[in-house]
N, C-alpha and C. Protein backbone atom coordinates (compact mmCIF):
# COMPACT_ATOMS: atom_id res chain seq x y z
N UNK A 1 -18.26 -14.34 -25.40
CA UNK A 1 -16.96 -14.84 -25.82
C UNK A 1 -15.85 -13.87 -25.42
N UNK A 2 -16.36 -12.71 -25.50
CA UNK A 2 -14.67 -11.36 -25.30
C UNK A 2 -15.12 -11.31 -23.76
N UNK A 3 -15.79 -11.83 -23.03
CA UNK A 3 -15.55 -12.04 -21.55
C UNK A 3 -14.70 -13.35 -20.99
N UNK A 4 -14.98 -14.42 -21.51
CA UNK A 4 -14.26 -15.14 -21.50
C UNK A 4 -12.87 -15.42 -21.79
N UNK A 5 -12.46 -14.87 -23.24
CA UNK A 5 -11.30 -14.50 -23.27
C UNK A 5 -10.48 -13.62 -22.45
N UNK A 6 -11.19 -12.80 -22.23
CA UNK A 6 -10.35 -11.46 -21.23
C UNK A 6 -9.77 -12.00 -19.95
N UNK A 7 -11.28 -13.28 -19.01
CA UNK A 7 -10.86 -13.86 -18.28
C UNK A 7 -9.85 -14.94 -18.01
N UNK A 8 -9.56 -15.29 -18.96
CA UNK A 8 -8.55 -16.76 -19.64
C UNK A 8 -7.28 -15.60 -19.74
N UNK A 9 -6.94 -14.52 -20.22
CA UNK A 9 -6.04 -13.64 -20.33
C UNK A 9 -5.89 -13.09 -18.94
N UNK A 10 -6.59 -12.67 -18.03
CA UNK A 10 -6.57 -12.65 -16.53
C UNK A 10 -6.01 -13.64 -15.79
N UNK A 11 -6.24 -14.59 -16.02
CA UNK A 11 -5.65 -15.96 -15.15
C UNK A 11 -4.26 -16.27 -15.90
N UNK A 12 -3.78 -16.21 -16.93
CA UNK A 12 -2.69 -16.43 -17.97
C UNK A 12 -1.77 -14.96 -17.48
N UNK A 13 -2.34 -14.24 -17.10
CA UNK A 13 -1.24 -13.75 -16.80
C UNK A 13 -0.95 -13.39 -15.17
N UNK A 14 -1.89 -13.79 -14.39
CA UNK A 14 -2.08 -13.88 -12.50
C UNK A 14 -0.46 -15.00 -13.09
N UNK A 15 -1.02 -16.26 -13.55
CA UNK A 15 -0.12 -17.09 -13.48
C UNK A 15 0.81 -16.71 -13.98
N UNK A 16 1.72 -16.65 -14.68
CA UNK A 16 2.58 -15.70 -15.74
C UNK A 16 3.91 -15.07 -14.74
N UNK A 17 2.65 -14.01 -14.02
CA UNK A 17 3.75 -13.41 -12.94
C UNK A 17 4.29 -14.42 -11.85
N UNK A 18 3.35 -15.33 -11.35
CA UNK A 18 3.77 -16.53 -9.84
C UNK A 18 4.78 -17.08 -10.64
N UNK A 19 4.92 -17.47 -12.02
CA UNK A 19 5.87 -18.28 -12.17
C UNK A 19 7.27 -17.54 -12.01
N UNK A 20 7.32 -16.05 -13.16
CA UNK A 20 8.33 -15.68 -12.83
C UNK A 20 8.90 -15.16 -11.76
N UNK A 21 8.12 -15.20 -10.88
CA UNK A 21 8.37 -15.18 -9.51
C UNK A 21 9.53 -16.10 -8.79
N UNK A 22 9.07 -17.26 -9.09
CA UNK A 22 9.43 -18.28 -8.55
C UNK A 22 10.57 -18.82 -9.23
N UNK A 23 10.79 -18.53 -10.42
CA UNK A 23 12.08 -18.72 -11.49
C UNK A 23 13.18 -17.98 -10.99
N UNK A 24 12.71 -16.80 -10.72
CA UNK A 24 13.41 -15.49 -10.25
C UNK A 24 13.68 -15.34 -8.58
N UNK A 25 13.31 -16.54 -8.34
CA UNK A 25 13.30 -16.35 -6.50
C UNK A 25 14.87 -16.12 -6.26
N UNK A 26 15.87 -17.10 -6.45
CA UNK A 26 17.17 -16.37 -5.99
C UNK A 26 18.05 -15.56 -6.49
N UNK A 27 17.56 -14.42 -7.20
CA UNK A 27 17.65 -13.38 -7.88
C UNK A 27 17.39 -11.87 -7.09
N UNK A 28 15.74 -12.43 -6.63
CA UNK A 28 14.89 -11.70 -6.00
C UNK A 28 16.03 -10.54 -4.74
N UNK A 29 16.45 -11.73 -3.99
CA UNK A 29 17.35 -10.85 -2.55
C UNK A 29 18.16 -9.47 -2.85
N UNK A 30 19.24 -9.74 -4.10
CA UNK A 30 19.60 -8.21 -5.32
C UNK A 30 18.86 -7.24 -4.56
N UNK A 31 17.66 -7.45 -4.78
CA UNK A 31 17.05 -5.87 -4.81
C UNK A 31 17.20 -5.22 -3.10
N UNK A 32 17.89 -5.78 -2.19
CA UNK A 32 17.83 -5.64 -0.73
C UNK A 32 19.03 -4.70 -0.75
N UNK A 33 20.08 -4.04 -1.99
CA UNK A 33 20.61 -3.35 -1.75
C UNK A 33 19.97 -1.89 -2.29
N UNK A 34 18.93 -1.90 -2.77
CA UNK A 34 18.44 -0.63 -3.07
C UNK A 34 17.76 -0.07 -1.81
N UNK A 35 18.17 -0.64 -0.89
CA UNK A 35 17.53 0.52 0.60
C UNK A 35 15.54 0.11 0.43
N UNK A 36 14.80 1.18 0.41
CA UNK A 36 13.46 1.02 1.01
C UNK A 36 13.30 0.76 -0.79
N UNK A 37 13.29 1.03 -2.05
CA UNK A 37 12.86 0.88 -3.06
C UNK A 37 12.81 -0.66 -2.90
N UNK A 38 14.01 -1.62 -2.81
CA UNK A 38 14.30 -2.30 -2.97
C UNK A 38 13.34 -3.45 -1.95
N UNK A 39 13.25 -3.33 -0.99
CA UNK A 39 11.56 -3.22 -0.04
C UNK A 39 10.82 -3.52 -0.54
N UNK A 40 10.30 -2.54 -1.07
CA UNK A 40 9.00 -2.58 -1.58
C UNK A 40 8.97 -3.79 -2.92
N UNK A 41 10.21 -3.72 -3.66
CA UNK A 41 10.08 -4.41 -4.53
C UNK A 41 10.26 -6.45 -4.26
N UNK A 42 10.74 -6.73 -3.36
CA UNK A 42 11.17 -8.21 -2.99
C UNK A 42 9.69 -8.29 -2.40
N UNK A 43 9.12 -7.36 -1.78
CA UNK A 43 8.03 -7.22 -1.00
C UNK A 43 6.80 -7.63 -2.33
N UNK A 44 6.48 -7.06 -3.01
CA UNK A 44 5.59 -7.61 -4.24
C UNK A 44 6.15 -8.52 -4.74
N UNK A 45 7.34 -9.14 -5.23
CA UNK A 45 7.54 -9.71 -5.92
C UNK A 45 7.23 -11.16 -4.69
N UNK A 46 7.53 -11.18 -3.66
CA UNK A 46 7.62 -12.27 -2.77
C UNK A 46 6.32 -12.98 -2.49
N UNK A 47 4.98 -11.65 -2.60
CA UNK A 47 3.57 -12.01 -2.63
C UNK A 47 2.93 -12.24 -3.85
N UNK A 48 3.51 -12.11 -4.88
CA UNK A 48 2.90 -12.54 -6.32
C UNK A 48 3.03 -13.50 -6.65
N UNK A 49 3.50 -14.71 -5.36
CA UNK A 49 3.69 -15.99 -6.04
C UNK A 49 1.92 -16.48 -5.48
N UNK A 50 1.65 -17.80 -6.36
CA UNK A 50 0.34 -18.53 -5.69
C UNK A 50 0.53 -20.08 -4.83
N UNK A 51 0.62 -20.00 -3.99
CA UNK A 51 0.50 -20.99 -2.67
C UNK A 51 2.06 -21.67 -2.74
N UNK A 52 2.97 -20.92 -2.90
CA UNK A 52 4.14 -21.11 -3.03
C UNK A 52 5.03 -19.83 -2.03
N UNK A 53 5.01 -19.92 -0.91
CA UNK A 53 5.49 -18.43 -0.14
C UNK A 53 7.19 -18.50 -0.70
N UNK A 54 7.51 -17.07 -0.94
CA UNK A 54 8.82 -16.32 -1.22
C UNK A 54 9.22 -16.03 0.13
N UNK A 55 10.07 -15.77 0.52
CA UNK A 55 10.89 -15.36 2.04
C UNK A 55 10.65 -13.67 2.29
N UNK A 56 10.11 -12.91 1.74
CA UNK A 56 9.96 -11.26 1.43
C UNK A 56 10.31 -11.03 3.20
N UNK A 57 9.49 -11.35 3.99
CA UNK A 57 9.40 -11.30 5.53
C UNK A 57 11.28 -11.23 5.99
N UNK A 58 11.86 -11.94 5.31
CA UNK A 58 13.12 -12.23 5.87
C UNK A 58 13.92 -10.94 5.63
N UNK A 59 14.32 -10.54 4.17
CA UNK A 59 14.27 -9.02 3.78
C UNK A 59 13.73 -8.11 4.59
N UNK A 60 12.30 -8.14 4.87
CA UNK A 60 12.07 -6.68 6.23
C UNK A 60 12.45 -6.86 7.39
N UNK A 61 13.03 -8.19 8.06
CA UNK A 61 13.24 -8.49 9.16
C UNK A 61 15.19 -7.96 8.80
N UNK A 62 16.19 -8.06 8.07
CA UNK A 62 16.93 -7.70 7.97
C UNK A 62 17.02 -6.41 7.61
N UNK A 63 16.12 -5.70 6.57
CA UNK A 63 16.75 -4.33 6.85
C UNK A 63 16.16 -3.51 7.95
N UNK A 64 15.38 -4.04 8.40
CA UNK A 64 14.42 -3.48 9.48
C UNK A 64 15.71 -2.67 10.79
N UNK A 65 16.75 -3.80 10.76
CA UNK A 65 18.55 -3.20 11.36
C UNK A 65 19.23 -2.16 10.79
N UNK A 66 18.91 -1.76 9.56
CA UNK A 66 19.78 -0.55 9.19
C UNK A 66 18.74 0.63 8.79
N UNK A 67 17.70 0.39 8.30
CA UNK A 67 16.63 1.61 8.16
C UNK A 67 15.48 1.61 9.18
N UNK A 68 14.30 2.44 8.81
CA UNK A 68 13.48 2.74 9.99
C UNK A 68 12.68 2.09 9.62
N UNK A 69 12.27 1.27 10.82
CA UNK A 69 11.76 -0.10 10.63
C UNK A 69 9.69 0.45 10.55
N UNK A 70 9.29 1.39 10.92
CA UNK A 70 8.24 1.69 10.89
C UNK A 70 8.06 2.11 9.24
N UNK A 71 8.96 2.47 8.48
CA UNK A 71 8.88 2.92 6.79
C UNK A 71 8.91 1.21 5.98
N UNK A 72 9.80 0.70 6.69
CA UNK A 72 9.92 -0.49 6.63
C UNK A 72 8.84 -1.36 6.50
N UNK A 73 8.34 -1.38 7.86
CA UNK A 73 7.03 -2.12 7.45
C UNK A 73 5.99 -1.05 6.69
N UNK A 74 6.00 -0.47 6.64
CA UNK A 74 4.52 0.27 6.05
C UNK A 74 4.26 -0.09 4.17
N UNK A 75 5.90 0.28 3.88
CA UNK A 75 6.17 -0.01 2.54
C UNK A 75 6.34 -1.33 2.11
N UNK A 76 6.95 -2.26 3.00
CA UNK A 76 6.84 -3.79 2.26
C UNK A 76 5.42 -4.09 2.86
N UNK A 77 4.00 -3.90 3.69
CA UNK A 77 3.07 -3.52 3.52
C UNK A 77 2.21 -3.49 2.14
N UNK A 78 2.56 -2.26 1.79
CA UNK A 78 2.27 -1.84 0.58
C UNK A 78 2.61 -2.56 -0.78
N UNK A 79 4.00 -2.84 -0.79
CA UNK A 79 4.38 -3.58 -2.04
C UNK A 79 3.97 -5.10 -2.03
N UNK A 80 3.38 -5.40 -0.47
CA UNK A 80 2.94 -7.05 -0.48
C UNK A 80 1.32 -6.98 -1.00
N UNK A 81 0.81 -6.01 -0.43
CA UNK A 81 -0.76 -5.84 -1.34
C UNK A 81 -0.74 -5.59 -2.71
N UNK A 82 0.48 -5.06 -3.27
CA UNK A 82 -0.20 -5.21 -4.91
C UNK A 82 1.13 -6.59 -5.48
N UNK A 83 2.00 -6.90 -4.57
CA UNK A 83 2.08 -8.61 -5.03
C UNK A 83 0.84 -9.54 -5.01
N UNK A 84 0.14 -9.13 -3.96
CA UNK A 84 -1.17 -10.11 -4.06
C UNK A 84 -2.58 -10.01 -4.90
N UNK A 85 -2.05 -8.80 -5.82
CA UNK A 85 -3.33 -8.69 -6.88
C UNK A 85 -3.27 -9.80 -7.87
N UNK A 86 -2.13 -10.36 -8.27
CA UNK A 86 -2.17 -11.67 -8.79
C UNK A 86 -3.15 -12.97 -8.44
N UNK A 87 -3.29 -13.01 -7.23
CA UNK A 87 -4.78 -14.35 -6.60
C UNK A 87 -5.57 -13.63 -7.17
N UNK A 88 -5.86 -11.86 -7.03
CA UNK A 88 -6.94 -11.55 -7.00
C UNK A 88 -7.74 -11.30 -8.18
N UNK A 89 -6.64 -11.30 -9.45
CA UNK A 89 -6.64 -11.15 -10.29
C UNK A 89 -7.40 -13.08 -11.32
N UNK A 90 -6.63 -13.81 -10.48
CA UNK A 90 -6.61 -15.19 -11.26
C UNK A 90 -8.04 -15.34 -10.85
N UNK A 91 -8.24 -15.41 -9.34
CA UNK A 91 -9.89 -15.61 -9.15
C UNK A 91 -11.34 -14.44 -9.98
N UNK A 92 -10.85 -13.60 -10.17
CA UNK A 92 -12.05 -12.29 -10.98
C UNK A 92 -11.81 -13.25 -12.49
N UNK A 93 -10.99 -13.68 -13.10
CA UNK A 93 -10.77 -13.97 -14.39
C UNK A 93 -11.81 -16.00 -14.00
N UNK A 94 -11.37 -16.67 -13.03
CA UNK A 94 -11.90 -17.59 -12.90
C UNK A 94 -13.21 -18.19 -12.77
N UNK A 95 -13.74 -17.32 -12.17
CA UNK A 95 -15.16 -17.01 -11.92
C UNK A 95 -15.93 -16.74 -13.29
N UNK A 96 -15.12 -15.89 -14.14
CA UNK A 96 -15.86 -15.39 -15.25
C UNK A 96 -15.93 -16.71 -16.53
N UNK A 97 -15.31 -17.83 -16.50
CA UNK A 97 -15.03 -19.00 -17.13
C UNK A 97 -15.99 -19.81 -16.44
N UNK A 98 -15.91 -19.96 -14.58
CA UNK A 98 -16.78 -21.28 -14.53
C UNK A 98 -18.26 -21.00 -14.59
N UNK A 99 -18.51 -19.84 -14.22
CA UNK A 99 -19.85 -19.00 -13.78
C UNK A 99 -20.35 -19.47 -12.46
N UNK A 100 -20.82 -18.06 -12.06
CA UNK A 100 -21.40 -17.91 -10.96
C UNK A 100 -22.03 -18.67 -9.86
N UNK A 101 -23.05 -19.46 -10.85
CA UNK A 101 -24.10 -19.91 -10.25
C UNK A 101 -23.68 -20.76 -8.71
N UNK A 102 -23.15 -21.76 -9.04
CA UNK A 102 -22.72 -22.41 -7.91
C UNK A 102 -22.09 -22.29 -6.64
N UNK A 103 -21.16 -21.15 -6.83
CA UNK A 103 -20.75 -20.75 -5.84
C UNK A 103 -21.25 -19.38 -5.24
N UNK A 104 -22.77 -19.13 -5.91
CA UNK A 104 -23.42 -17.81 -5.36
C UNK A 104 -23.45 -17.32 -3.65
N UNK A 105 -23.56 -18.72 -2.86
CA UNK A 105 -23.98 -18.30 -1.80
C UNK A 105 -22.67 -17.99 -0.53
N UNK A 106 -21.50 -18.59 -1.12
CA UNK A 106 -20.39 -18.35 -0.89
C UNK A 106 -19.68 -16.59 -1.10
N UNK A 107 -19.63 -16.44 -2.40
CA UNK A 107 -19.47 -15.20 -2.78
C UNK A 107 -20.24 -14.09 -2.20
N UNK A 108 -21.58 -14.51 -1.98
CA UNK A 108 -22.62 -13.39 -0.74
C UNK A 108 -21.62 -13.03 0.36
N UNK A 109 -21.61 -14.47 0.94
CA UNK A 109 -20.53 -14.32 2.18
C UNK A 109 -19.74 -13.27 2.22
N UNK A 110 -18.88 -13.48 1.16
CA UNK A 110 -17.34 -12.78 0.80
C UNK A 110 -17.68 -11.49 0.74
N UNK A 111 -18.52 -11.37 -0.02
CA UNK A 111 -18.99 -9.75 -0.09
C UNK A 111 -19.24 -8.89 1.29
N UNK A 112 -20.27 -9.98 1.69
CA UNK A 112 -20.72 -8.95 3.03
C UNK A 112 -19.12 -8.46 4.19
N UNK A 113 -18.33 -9.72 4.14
CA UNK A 113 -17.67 -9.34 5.15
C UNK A 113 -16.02 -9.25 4.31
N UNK A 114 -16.24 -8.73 3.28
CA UNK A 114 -14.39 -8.56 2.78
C UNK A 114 -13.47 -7.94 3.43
N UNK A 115 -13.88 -6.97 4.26
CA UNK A 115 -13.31 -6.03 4.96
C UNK A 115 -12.66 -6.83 6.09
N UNK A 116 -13.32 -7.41 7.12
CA UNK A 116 -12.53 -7.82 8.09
C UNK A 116 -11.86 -9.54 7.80
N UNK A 117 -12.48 -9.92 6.96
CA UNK A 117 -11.56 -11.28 6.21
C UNK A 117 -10.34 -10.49 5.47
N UNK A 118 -10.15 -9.61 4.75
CA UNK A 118 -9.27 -9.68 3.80
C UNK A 118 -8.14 -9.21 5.28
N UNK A 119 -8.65 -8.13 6.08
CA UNK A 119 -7.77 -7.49 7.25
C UNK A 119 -7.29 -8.71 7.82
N UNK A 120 -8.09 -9.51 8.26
CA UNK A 120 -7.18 -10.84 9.47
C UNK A 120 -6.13 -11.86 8.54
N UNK A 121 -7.00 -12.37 7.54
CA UNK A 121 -5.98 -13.06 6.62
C UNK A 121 -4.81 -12.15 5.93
N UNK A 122 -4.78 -11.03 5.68
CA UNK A 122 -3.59 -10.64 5.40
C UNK A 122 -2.11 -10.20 6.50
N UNK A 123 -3.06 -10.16 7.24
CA UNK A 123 -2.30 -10.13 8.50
C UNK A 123 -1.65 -11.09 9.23
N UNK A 124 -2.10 -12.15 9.23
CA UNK A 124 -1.97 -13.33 9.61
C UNK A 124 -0.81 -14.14 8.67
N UNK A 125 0.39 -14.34 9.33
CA UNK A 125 1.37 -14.88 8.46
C UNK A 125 1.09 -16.45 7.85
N UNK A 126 0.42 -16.43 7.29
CA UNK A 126 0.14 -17.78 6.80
C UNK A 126 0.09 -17.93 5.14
N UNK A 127 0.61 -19.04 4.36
CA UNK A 127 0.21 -19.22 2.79
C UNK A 127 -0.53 -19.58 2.60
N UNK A 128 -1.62 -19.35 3.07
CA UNK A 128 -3.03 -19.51 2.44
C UNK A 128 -4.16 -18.37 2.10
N UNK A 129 -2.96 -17.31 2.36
CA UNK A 129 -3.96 -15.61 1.91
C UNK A 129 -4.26 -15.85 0.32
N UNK A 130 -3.62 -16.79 -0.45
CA UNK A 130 -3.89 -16.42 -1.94
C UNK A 130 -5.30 -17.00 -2.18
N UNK A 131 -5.88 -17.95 -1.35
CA UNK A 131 -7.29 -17.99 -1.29
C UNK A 131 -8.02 -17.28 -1.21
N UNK A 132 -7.63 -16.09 -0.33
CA UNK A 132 -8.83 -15.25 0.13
C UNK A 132 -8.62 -14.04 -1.05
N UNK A 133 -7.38 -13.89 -1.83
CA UNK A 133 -7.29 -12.97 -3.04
C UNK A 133 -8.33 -13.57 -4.08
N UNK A 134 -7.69 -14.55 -4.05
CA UNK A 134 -8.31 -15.54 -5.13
C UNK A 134 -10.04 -15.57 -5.00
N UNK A 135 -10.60 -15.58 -3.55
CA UNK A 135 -12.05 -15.34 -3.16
C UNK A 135 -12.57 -13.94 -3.53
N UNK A 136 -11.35 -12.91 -3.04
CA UNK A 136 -11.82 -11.96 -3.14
C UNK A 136 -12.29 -11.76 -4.79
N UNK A 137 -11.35 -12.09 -5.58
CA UNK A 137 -11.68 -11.80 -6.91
C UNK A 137 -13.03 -12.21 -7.66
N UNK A 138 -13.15 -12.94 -7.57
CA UNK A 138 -14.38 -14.48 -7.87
C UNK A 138 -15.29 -13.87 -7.08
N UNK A 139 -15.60 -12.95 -6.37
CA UNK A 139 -16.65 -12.39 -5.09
C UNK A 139 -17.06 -10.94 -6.25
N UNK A 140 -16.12 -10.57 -6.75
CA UNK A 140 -15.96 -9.20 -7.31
C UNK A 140 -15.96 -8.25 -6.26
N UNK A 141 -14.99 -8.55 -5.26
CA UNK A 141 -14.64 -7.31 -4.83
C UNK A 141 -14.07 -6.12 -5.12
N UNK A 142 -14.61 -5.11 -5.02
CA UNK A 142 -13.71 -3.83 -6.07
C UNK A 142 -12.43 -4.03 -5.25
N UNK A 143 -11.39 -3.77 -6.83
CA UNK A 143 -10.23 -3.97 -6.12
C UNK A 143 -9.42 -3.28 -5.59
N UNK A 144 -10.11 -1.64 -5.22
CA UNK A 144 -9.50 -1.30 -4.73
C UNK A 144 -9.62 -1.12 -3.05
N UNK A 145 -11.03 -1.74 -3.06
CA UNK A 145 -10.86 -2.07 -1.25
C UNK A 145 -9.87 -3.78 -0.72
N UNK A 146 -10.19 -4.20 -1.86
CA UNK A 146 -8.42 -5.48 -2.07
C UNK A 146 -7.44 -4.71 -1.07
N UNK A 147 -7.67 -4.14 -2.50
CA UNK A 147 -5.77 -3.44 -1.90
C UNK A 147 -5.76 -2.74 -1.14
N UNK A 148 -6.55 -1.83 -0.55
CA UNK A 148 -6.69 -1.34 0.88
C UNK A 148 -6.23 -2.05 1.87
N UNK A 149 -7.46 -2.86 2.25
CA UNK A 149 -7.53 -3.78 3.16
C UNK A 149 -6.36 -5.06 3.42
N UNK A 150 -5.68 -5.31 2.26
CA UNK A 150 -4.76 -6.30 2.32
C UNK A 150 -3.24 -5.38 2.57
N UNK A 151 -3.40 -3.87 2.30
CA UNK A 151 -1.98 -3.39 2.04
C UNK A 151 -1.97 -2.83 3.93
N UNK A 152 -3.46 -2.67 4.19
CA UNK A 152 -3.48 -2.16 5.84
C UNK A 152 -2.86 -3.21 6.72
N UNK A 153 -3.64 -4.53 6.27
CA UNK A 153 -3.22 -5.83 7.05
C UNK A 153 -1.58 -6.38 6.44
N UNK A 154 -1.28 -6.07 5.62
CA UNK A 154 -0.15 -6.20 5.66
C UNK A 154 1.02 -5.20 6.24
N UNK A 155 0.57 -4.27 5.91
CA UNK A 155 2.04 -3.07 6.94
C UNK A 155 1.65 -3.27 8.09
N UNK A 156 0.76 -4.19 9.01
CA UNK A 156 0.65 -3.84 10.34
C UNK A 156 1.25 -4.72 10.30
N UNK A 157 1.26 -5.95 9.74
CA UNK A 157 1.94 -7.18 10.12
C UNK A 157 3.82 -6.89 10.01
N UNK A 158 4.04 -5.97 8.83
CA UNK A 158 5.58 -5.72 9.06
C UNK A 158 6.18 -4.87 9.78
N UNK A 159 5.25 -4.05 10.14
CA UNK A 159 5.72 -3.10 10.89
C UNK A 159 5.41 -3.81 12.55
N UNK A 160 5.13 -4.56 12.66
CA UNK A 160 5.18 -5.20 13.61
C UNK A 160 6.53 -6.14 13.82
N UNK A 161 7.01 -6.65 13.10
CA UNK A 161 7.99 -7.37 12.86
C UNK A 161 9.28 -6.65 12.73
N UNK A 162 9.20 -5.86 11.96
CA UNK A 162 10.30 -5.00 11.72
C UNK A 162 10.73 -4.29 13.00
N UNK A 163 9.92 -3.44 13.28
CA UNK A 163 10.22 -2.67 14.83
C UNK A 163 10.64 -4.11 15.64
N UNK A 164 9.94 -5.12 16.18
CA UNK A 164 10.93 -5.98 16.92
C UNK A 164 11.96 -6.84 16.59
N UNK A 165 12.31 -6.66 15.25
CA UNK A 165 13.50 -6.96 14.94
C UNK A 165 14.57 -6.12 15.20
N UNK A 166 14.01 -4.94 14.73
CA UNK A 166 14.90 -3.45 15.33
C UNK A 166 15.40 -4.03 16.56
N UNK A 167 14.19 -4.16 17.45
CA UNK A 167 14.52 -3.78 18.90
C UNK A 167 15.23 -4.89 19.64
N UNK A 168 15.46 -5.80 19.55
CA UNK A 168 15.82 -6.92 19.67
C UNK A 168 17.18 -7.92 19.14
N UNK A 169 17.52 -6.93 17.61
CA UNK A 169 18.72 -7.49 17.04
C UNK A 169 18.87 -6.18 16.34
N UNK A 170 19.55 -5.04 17.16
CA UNK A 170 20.09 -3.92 16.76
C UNK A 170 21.36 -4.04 15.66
């Protein structure tokens, strides 16, 4: 029973944050005058929504013109991997409600290869990474190779972006 609850309190609050996320979306931009803090922060807050994408990308692509776009991406990077502990969070709590059994041979999967799934899908600009948080969780991936792996695949992806935004719209 105090597993279940904990998990129902896990998902109650994964969800919790997507909403105020999303309440708070045109609010969110504000923080683009705090320089790189401010980064990092639109940057989590933009990935803590669930299958609902925030614009965060648009923010590093604009300040990516007045600061250094390699800090730039590394840090909204960073602040987009622990926006996305929310999937990862709702799926570890979800799993623990429906149980295991059924989706055992799936979760094998996930396990063996988290590393280069969580790297391509986070990298990969698409709204459908909250699945693979959401997998990751429900897999029990420790979360701190999560956030590794999703904060690596994510600063490559902005710092990719950012530098050719730099370079391109000085």
């Amino acid at each position: 029973m105090k597993e279940k609850l904990k998990a129902a309190l896990q998902i109650l609050f994964g969800l919790a944050i997507a909403a105020a996320v999303i309440l708070l979306n045109d609010d969110i931009a504000a923080f683009g005058d705090y320089g790189y803090a401010g980064v990092f922060i639109i940057s989590a807050l933009s990935s803590a929504t669930l299958f609902i994408p925030a614009p965060g990308w648009a923010v590093v692509a604009a300040m990516a013109t007045v600061l250094n776009p390699i800090y730039i991406g590394i840090i909204a990077g960073i602040g987009s991997a622990i926006g996305e502990l929310t999937g990862y969070m709702v799926g570890d709590g979800a799993l623990d409600i429906t149980g295991r059994k059924k989706y055992e041979n799936y979760l094998s999967f996930i396990k063996k290869n988290d590393m280069s799934a969580i790297l391509i899908f986070s990298f990969l600009p698409n709204p459908f990474f909250d699945i693979a948080g959401i997998a990751a969780g429900a897999a029990k991936v420790p979360a701190w190779r999560y956030l590794l792996f999703c904060a690596i695949g994510r600063s490559t992806r902005y710092v990719l972006l950012a530098v050719l935004t730099a370079q391109f719209f000085p």
